[in-house]
Protein backbone atom coordinates (compact mmCIF):
# COMPACT_ATOMS: atom_id res chain seq x y z
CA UNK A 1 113.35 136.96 69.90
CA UNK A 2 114.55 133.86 71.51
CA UNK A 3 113.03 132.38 74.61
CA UNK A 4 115.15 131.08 76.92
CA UNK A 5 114.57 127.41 77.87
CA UNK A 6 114.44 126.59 81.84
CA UNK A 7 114.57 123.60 83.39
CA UNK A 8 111.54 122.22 85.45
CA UNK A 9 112.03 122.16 88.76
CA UNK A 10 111.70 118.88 90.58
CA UNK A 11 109.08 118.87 93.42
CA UNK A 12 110.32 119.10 96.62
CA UNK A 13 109.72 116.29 98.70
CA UNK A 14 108.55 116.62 101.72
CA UNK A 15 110.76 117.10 104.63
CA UNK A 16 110.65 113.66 106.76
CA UNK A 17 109.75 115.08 110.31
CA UNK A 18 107.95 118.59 109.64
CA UNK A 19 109.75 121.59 110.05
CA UNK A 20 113.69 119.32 110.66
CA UNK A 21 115.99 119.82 107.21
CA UNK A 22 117.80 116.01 106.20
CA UNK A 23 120.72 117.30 108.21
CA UNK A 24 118.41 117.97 111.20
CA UNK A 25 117.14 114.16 110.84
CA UNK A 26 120.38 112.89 109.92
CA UNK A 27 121.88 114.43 113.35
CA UNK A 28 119.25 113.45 115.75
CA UNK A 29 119.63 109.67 114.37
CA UNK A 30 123.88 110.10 114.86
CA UNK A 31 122.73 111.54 118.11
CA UNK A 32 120.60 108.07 119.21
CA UNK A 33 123.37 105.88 117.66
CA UNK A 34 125.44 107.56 119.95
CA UNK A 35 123.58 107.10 123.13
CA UNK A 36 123.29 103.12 121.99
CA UNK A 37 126.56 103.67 122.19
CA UNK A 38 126.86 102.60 118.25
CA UNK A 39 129.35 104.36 116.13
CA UNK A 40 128.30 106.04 112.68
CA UNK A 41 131.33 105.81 110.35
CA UNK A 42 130.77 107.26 106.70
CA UNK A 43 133.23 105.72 104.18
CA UNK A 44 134.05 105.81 100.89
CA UNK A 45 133.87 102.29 98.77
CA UNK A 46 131.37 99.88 97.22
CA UNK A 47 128.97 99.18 99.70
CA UNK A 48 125.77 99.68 100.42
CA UNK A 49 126.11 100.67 104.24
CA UNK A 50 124.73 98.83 107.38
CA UNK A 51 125.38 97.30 110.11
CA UNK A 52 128.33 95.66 111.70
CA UNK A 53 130.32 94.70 114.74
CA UNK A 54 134.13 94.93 115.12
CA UNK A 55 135.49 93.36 118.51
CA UNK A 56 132.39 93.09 119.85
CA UNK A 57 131.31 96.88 119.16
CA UNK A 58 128.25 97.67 117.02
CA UNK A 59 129.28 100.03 113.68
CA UNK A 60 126.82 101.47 111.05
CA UNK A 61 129.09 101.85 108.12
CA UNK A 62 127.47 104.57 105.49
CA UNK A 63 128.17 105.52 101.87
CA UNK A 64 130.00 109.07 102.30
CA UNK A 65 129.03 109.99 98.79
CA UNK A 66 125.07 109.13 99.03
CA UNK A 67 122.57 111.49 99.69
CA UNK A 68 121.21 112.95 103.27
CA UNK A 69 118.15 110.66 102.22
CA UNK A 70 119.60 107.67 101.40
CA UNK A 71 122.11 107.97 104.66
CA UNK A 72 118.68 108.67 106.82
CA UNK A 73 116.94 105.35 105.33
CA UNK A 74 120.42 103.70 106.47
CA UNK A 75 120.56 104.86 109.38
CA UNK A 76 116.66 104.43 110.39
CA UNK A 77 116.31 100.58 109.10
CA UNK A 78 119.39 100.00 111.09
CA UNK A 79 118.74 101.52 114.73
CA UNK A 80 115.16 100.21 114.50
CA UNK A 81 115.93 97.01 115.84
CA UNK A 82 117.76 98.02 118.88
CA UNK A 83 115.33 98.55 122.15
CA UNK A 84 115.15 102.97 122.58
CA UNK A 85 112.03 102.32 125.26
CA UNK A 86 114.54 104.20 127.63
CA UNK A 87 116.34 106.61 126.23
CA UNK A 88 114.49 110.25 125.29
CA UNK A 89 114.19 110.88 121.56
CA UNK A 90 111.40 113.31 119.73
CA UNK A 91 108.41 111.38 119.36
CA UNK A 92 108.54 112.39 115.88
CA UNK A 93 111.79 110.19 115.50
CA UNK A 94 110.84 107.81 117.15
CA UNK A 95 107.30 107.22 115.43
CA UNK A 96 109.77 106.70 112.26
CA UNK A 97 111.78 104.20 114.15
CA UNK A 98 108.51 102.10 115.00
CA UNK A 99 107.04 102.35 111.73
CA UNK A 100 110.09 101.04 110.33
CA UNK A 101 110.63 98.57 112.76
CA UNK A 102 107.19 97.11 112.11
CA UNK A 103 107.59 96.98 108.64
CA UNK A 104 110.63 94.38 109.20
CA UNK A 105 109.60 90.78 108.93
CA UNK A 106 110.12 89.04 112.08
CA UNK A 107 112.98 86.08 112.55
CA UNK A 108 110.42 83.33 113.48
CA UNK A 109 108.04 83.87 110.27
């Protein structure tokens, strides 16, 4: 009798804010961008996605195709430099923000 062959599963990572799916993340970070009054554009091309102003209008421009992840690291390293002190996110969210923003080397180094 043949045994059937199954793949191994990949482990799971673990979800970035506990108990929030990607998606979750990935809307509350559209959601700040939003307030900052930044707009999220997903695109299709050969990019790697970032930051950019057009007439004097901030833009994040993100890889359509890429993962929930990879949009999420996008988005996060690029609305960690703008100032959120005032405006109400989940502490959760923002702990990522700060995190990431201290991991960014400052200008005057």
């Amino acid at each position: 009798m043949a045994r059937r062959k199954t793949k191994a599963k990949r482990p799971r990572k673990p979800a970035l804010i506990a108990g929030m799916a990607d998606s979750e993340v990935l809307g509350a970070l559209e959601t700040l961008a939003a307030a900052l009054d930044i707009d999220v554009r997903y695109e299709n091309g050969d990019f790697h996605g970032g930051l950019c102003s057009v007439d004097q209008k901030h833009q994040i421009i993100v890889k359509k195709s890429e993962s929930d992840e990879h949009k999420i690291d996008v988005l996060i390293r690029e609305l960690s430099v703008f100032d959120i002190e005032n405006i109400y996110i989940i502490p959760a969210l923002r702990d990522l923000l700060t995190r990431n923003r201290r991991s960014i080397p400052s200008q005057e180094d």
